[in-house]
C-alpha atoms as a PDB file:
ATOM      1  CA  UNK A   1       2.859 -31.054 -24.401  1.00  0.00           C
ATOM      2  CA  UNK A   2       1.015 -31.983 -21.735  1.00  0.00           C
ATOM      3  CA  UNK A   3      -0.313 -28.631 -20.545  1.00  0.00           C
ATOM      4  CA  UNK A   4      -1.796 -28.354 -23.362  1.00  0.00           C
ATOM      5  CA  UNK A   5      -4.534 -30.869 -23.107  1.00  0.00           C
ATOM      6  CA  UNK A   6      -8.622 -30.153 -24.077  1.00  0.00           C
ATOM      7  CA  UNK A   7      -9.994 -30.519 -21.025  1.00  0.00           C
ATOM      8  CA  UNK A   8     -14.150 -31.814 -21.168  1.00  0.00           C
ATOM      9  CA  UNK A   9     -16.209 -29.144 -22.409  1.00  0.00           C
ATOM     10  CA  UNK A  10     -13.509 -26.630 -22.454  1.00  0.00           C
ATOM     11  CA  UNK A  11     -12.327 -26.254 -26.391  1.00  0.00           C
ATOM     12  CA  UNK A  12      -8.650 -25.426 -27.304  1.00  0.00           C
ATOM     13  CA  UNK A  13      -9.416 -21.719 -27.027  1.00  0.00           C
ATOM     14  CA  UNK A  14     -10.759 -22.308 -23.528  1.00  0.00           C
ATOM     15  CA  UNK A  15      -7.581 -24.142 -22.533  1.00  0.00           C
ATOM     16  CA  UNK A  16      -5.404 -21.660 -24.444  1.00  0.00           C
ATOM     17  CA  UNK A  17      -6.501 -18.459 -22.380  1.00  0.00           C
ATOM     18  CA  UNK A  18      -6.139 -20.357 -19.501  1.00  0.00           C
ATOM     19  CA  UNK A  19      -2.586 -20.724 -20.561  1.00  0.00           C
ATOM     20  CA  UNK A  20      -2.477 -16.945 -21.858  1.00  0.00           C
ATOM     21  CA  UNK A  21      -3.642 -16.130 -18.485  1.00  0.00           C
ATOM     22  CA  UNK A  22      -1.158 -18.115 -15.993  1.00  0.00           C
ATOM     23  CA  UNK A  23       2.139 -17.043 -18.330  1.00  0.00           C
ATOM     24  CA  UNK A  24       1.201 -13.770 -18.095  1.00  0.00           C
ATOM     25  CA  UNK A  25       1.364 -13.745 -14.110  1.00  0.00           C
ATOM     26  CA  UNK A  26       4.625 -15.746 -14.704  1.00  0.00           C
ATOM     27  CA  UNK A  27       3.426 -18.848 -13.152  1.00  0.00           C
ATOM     28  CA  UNK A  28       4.316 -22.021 -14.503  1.00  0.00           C
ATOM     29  CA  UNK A  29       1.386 -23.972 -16.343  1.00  0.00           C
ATOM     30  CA  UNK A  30       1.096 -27.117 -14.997  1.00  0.00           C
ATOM     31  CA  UNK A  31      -1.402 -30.093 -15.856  1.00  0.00           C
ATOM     32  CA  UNK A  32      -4.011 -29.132 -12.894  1.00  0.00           C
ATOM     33  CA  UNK A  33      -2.968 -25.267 -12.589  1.00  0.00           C
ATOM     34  CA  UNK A  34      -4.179 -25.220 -16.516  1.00  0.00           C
ATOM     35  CA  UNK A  35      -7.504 -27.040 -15.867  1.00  0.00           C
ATOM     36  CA  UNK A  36      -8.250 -24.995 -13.080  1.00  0.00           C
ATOM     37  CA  UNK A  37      -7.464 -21.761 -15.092  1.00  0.00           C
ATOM     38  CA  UNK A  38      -9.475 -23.291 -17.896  1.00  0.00           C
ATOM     39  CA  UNK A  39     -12.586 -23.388 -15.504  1.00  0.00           C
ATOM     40  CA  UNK A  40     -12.192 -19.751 -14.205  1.00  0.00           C
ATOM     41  CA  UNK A  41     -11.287 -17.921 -17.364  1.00  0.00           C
ATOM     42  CA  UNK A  42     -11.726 -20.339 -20.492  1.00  0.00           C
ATOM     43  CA  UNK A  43     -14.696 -18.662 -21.239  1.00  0.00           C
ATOM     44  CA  UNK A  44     -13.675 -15.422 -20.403  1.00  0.00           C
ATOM     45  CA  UNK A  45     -16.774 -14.700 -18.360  1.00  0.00           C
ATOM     46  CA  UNK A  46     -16.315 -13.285 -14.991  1.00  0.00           C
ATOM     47  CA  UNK A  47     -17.091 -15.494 -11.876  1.00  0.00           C
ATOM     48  CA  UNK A  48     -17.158 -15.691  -8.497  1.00  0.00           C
ATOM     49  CA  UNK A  49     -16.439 -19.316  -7.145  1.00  0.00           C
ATOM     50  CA  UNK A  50     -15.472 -21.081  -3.762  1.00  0.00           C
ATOM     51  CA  UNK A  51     -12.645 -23.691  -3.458  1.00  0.00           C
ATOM     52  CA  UNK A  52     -15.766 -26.495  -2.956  1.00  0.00           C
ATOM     53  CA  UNK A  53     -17.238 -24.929  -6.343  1.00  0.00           C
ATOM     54  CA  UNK A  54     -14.249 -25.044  -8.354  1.00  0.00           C
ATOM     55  CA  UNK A  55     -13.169 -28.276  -7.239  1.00  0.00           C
ATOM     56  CA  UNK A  56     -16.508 -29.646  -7.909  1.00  0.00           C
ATOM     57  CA  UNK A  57     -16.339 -28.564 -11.558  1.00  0.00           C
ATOM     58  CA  UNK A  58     -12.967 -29.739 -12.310  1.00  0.00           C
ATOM     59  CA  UNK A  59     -13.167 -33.259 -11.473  1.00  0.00           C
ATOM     60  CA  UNK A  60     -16.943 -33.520 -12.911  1.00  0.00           C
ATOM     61  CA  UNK A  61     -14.920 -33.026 -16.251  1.00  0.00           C
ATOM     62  CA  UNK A  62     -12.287 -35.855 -15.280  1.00  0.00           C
ATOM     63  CA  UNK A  63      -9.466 -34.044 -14.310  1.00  0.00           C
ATOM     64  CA  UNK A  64      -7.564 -35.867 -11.156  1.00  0.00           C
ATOM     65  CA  UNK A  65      -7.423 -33.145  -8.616  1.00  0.00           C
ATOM     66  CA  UNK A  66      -7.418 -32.494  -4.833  1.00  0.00           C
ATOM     67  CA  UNK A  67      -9.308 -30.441  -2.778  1.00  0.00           C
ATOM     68  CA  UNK A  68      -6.178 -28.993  -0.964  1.00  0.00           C
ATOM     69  CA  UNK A  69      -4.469 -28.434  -4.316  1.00  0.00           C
ATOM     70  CA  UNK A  70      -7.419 -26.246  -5.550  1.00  0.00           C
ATOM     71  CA  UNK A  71      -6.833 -24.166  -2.172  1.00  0.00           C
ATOM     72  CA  UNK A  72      -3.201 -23.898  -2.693  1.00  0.00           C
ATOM     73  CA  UNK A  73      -3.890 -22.789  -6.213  1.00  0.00           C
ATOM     74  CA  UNK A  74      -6.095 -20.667  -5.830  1.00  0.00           C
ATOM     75  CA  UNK A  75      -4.176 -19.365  -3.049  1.00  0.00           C
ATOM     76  CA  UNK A  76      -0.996 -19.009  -5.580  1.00  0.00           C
ATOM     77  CA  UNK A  77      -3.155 -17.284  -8.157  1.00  0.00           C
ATOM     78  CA  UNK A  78      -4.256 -14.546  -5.750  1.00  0.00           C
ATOM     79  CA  UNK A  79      -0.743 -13.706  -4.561  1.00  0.00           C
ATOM     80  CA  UNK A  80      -0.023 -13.620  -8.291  1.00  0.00           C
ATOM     81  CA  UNK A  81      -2.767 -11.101  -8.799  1.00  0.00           C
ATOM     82  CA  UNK A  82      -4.935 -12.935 -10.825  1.00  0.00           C
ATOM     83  CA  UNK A  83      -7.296 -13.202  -8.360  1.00  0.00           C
ATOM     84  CA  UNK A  84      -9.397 -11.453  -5.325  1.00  0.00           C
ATOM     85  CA  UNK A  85     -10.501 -13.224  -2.400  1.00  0.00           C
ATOM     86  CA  UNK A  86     -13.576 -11.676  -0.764  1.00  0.00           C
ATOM     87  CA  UNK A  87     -14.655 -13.089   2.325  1.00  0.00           C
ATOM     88  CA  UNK A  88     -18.162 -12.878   3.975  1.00  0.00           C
ATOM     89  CA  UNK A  89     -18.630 -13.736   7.249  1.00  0.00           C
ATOM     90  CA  UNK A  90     -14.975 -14.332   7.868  1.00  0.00           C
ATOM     91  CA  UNK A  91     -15.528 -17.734   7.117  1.00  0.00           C
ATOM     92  CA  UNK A  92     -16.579 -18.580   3.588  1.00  0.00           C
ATOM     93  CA  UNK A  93     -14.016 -17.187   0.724  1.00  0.00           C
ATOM     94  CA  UNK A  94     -14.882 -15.976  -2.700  1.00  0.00           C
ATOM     95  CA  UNK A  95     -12.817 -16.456  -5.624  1.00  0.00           C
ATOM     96  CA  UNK A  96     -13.314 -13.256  -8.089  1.00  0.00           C
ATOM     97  CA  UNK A  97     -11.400 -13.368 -11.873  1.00  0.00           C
ATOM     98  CA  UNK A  98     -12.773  -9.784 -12.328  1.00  0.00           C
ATOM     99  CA  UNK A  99      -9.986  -7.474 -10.411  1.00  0.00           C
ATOM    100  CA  UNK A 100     -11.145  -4.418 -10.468  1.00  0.00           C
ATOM    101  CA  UNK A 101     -13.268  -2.033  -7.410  1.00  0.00           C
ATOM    102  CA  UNK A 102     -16.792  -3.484  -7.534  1.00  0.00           C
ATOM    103  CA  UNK A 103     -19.775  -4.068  -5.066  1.00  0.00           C
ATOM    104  CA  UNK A 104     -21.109  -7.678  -4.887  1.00  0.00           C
ATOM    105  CA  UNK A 105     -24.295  -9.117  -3.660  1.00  0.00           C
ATOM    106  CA  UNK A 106     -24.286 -11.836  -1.711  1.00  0.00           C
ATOM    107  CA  UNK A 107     -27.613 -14.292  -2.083  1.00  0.00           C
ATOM    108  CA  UNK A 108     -28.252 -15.767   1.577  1.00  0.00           C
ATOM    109  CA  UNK A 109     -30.322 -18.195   0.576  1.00  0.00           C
ATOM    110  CA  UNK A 110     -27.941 -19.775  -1.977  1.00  0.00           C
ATOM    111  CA  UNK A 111     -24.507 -18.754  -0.506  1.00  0.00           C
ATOM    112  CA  UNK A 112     -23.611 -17.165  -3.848  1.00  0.00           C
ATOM    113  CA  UNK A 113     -21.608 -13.889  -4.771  1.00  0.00           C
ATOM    114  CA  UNK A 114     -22.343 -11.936  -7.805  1.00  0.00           C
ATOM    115  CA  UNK A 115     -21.426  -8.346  -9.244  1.00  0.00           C
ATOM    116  CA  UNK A 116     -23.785  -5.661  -8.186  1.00  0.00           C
ATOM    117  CA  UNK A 117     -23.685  -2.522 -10.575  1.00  0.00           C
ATOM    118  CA  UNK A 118     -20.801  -0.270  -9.811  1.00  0.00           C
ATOM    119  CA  UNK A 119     -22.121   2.537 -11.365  1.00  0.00           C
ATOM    120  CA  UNK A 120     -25.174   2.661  -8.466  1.00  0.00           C
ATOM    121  CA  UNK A 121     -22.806   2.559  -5.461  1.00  0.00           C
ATOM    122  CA  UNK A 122     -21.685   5.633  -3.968  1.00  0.00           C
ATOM    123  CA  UNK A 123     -19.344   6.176  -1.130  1.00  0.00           C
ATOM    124  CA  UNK A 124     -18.600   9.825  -0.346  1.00  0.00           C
ATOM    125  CA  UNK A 125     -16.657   9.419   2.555  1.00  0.00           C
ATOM    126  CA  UNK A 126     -14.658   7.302   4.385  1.00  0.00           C
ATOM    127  CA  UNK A 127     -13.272   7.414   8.395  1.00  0.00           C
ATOM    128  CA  UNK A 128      -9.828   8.296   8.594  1.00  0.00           C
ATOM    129  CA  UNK A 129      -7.585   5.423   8.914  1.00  0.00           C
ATOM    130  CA  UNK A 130      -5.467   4.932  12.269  1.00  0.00           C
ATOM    131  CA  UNK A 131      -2.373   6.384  12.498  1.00  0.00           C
ATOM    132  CA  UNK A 132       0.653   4.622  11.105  1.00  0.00           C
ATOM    133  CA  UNK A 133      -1.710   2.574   8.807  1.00  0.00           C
ATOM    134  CA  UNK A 134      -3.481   3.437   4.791  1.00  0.00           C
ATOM    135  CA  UNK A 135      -6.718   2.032   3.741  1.00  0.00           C
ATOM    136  CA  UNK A 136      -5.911  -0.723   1.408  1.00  0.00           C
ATOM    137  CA  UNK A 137      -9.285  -1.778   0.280  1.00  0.00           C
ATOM    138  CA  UNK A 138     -13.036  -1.087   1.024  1.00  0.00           C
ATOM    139  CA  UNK A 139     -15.093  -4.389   0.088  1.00  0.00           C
ATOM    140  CA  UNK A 140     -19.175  -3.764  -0.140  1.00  0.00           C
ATOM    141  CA  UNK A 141     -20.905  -6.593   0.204  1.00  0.00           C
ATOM    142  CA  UNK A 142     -24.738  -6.358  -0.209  1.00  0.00           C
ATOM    143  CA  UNK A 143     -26.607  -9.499   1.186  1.00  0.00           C
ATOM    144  CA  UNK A 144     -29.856 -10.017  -0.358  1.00  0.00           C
ATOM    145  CA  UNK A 145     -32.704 -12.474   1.013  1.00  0.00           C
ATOM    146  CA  UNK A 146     -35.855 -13.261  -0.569  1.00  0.00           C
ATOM    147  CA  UNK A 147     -38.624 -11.287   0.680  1.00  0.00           C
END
């Protein structure tokens, strides 16, 4: 089956719980939506990665894959909730596989995200949301710069 190809440094258990993963959001595991899942949860390490990133990765281990289908996929795996997109500065997007509330740092001088420790963040209070409308998430986004 093809889906179930080793991709380059990724092992069958890699490319397996990138399979586990996709079925499990109900989305079909194609050749390239495997490799991609492969790269973001084979090892099933947390990461943070850009379209540009991910794309990068991918085809440095052979696979044949576009740039625009690594945005649409990603894109597909969000609305399928296996992913979060945070944003910083409204321009570059973040790719997270972890999906629960954390705070991230973002490191100016190498454009890269990373988890900052939850358990030091505290927000007592938040303003009251507009009528007609419900806070549906509070990103924190910490942006470090070497000193």
């Amino acid at each position: 089956m093809d889906t179930m190809k080793t991709f380059p440094e990724m092992g069958e258990a890699q490319t397996e719980r990138g399979i586990t993963w996709l079925c499990g959001a109900g989305l079909r595991p194609t050749r390239q939506r495997v490799a991609l899942a492969t790269h973001l949860v084979g090892d099933g390490l947390d990461r943070h990665v850009t379209a540009e990133s991910l794309f990068d990765a991918v085809t440095a281990s052979g696979e044949q894959v576009s740039l625009a289908t690594v945005y649409n996929t990603l894109r597909a795996f969000c609305e399928a909730g296996l992913l979060r997109e945070i944003t910083v500065d409204g321009s570059k997007g973040y790719f997270d596989t972890r999906l629960d509330d954390h705070p991230h740092f973002y490191w100016e001088d190498s454009a890269t995200l990373s988890d900052a420790p939850a358990d030091q963040l505290e927000i007592r209070r938040l303003p009251q949301a507009p009528a007609g409308v419900e806070v549906a998430a509070v990103d924190v986004i910490i942006r470090l710069r070497r000193k």
